[in-house]
N, C-alpha and C. Protein backbone atom coordinates (compact mmCIF):
# COMPACT_ATOMS: atom_id res chain seq x y z
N UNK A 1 -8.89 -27.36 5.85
CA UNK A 1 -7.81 -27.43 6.82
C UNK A 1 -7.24 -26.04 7.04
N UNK A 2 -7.10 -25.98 8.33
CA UNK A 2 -5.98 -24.73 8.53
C UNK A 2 -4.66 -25.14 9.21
N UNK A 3 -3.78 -24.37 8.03
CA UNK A 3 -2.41 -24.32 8.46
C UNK A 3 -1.71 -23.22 9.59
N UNK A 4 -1.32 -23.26 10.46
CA UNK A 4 -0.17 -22.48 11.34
C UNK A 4 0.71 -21.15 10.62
N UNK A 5 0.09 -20.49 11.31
CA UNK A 5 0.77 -18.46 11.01
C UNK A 5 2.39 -19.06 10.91
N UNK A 6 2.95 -18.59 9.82
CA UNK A 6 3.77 -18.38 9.40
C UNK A 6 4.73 -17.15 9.61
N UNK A 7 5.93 -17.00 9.73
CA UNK A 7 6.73 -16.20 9.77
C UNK A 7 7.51 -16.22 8.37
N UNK A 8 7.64 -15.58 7.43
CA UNK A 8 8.01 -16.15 6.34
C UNK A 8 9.00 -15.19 5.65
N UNK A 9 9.30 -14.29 6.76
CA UNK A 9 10.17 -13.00 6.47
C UNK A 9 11.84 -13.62 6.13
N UNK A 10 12.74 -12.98 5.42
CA UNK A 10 14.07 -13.33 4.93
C UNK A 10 14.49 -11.91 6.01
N UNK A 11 14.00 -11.33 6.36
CA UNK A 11 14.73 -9.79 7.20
C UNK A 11 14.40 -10.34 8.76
N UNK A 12 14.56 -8.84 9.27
CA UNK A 12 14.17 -8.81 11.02
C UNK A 12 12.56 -8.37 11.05
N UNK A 13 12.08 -7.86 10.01
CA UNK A 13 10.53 -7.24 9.70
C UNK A 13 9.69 -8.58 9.42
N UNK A 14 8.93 -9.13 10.44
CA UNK A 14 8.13 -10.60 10.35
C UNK A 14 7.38 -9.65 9.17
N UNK A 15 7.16 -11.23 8.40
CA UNK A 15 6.33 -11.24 7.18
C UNK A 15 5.08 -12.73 7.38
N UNK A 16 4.36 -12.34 8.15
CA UNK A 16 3.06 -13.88 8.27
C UNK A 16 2.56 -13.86 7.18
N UNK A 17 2.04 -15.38 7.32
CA UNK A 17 1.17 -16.31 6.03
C UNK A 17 0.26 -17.12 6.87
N UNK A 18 -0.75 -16.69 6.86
CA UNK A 18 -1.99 -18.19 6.99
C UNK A 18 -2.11 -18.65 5.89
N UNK A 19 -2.39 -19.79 5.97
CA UNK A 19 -3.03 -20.59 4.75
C UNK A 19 -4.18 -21.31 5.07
N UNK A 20 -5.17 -21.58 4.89
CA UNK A 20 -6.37 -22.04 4.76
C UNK A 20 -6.86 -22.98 3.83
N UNK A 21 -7.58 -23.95 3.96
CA UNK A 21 -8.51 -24.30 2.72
C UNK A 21 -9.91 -24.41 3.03
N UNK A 22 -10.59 -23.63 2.12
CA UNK A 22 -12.33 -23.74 1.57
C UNK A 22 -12.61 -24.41 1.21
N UNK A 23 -13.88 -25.16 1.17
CA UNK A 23 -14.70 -25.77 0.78
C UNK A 23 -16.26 -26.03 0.30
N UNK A 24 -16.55 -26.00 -0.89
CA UNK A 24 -17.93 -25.46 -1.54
C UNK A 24 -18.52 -26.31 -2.53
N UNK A 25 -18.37 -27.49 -2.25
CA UNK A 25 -18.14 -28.65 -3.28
C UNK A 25 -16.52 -28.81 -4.00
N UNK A 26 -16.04 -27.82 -4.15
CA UNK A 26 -14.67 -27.73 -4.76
C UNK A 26 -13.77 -27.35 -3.66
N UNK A 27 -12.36 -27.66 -3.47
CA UNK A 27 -11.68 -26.95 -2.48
C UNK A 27 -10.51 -25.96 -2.86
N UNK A 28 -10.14 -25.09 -2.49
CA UNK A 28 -9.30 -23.83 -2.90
C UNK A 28 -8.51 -23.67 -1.91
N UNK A 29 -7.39 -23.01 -1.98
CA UNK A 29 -6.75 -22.87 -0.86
C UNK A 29 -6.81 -21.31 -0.72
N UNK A 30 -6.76 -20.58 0.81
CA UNK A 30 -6.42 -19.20 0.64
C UNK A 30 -5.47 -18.87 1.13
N UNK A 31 -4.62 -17.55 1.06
CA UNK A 31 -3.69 -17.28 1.39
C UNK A 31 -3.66 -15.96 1.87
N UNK A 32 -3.04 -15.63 3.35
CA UNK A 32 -3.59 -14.14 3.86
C UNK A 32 -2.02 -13.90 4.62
N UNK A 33 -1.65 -12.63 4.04
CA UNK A 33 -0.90 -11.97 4.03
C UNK A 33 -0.55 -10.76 5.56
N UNK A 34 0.44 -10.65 6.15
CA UNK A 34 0.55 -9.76 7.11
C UNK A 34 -0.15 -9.70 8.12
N UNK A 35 -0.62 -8.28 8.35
CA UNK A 35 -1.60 -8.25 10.09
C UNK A 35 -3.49 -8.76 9.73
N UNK A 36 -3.47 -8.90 8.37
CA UNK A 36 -4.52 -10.17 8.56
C UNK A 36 -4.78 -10.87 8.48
N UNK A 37 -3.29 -11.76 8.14
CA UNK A 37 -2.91 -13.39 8.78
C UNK A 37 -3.17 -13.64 10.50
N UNK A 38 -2.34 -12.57 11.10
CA UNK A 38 -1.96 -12.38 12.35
C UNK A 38 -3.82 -12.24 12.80
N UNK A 39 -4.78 -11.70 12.45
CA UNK A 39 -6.37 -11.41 12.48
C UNK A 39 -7.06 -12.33 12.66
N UNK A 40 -6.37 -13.42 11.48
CA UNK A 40 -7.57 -14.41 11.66
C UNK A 40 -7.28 -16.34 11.64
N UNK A 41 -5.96 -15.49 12.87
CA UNK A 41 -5.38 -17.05 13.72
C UNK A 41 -6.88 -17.62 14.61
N UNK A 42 -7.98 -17.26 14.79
CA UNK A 42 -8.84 -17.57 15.58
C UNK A 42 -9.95 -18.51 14.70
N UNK A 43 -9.72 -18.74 13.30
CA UNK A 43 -10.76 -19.50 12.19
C UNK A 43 -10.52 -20.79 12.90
N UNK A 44 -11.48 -21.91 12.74
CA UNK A 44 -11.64 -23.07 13.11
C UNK A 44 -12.04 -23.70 11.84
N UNK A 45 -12.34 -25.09 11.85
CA UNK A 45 -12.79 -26.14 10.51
C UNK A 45 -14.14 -25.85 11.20
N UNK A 46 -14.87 -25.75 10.14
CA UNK A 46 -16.87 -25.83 10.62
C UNK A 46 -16.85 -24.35 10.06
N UNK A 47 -16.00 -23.56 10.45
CA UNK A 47 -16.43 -21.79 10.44
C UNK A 47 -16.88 -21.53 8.75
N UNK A 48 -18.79 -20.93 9.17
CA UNK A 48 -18.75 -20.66 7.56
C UNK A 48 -18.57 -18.92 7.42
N UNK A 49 -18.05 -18.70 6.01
CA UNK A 49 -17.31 -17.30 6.18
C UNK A 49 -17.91 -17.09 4.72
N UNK A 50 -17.75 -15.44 4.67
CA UNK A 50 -17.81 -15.45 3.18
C UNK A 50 -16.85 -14.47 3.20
N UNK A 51 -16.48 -14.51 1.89
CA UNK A 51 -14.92 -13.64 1.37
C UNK A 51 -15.13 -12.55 0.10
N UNK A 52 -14.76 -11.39 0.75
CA UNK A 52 -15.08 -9.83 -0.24
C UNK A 52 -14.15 -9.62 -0.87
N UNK A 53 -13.96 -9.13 -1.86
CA UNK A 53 -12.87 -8.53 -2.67
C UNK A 53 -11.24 -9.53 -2.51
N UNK A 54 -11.15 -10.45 -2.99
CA UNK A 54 -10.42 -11.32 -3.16
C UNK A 54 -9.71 -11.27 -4.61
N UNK A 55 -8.12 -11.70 -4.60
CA UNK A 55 -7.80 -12.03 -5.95
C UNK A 55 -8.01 -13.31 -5.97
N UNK A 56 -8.27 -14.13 -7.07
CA UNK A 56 -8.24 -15.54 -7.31
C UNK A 56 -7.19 -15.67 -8.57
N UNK A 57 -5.79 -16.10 -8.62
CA UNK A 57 -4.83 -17.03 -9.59
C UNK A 57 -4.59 -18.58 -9.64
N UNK A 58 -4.30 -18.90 -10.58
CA UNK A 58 -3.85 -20.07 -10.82
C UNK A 58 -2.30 -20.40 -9.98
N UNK A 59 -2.35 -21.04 -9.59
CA UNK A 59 -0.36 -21.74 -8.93
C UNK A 59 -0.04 -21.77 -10.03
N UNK A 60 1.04 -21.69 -10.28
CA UNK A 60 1.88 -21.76 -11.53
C UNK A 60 2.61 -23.53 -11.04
N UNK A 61 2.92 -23.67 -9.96
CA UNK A 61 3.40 -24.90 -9.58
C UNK A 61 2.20 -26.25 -9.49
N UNK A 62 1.37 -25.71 -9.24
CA UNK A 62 0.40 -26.92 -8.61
C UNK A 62 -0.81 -26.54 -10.14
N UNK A 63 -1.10 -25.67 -10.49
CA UNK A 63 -2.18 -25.29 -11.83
C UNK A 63 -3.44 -25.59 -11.18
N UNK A 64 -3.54 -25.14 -9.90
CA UNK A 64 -4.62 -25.63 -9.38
C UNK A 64 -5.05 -23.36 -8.82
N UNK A 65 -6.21 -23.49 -8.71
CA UNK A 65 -6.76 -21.49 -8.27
C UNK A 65 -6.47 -21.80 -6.69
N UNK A 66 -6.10 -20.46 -6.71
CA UNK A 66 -5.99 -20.16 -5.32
C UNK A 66 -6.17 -18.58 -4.64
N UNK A 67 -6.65 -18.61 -3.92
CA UNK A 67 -7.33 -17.33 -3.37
C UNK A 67 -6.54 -16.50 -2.44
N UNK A 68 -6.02 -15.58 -2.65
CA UNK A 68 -4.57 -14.25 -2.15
C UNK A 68 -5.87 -13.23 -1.38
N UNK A 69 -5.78 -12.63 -0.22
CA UNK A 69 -6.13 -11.02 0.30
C UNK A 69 -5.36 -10.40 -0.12
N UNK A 70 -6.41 -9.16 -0.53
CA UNK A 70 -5.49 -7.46 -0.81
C UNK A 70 -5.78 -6.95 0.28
N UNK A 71 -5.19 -5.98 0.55
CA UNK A 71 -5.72 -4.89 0.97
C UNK A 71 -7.00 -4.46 1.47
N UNK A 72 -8.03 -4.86 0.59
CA UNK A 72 -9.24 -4.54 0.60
C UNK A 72 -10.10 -5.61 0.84
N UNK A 73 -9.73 -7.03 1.27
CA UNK A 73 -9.95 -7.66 1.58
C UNK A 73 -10.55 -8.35 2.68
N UNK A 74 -11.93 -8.75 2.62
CA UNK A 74 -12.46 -8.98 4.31
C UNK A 74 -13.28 -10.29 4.23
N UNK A 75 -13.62 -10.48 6.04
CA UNK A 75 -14.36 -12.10 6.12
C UNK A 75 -15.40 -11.61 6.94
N UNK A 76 -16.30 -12.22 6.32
CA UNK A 76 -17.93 -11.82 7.30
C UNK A 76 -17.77 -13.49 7.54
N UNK A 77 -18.36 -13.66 8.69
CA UNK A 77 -18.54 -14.92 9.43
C UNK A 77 -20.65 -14.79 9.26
N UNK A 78 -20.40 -15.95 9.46
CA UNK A 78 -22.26 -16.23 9.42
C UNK A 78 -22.61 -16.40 10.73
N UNK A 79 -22.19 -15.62 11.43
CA UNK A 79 -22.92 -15.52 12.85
C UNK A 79 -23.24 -14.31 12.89
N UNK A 80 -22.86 -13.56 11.77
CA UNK A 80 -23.34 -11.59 11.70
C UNK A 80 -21.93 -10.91 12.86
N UNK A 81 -20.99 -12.33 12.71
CA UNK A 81 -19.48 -11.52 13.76
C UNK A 81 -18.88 -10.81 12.44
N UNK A 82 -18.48 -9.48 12.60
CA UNK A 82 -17.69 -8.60 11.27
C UNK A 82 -16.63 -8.45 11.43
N UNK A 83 -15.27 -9.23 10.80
CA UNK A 83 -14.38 -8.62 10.63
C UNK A 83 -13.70 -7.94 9.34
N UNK A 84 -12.88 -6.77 9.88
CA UNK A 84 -11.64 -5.93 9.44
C UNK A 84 -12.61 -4.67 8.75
N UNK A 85 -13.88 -4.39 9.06
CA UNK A 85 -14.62 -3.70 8.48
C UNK A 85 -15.71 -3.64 7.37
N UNK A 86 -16.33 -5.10 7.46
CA UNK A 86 -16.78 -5.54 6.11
C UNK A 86 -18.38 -5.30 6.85
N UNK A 87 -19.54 -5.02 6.24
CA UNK A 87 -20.84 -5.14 6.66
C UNK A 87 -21.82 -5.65 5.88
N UNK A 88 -21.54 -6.18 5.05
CA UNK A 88 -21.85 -6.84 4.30
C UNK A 88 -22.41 -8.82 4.60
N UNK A 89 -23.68 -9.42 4.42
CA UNK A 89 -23.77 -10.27 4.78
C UNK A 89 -24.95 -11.20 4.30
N UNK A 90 -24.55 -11.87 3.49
CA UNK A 90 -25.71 -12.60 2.66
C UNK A 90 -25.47 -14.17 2.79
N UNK A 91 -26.28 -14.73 3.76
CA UNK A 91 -25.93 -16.29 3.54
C UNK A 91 -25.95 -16.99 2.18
N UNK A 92 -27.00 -16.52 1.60
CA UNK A 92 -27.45 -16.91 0.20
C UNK A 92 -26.26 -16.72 -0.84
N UNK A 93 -25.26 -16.11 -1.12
CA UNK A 93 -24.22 -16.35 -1.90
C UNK A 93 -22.72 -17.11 -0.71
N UNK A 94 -23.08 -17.51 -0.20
CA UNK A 94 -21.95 -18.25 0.80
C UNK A 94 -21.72 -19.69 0.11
């Protein structure tokens, strides 16, 4: 499922949140932070993606993993579409 860009700022400086959930036999939720929340308002359900340099934690509320972007963080789509600079692309670990 995808959830609706968030505004989640306490100031006048918007602070977005997508939230997402994956699915791979197991489901995870992700969570994307700032102008590449705002990036990747265009994901659909069906879209297969793979995900680079990711943190993965536990919720402290739910004790269930969940998947945060850094910085360094990117989504290759399996159509060979590249975003945020990633070139990287292996169906075989998807």
């Amino acid at each position: 499922s995808i959830h609706n860009i968030k505004n989640v700022s306490k100031t006048e400086k918007p602070n977005y949140l997508l939230k997402f959930e994956i699915y791979d036999g197991d489901s995870i939720i992700v969570n994307v932070w700032g102008v590449k929340a705002q990036e990747l308002t265009y994901l659909k359900i069906g879209d297969e993606i793979q995900l680079n340099d990711i943190f993965v934690k536990e919720n402290s509320f739910s004790m269930k993993h969940e998947i945060t972007f850094t910085k360094q963080s990117t989504i290759v789509m399996l159509d060979n579409k590249t975003i945020n600079n990633s070139t990287t692309l292996n169906p075989q670990y998807i």
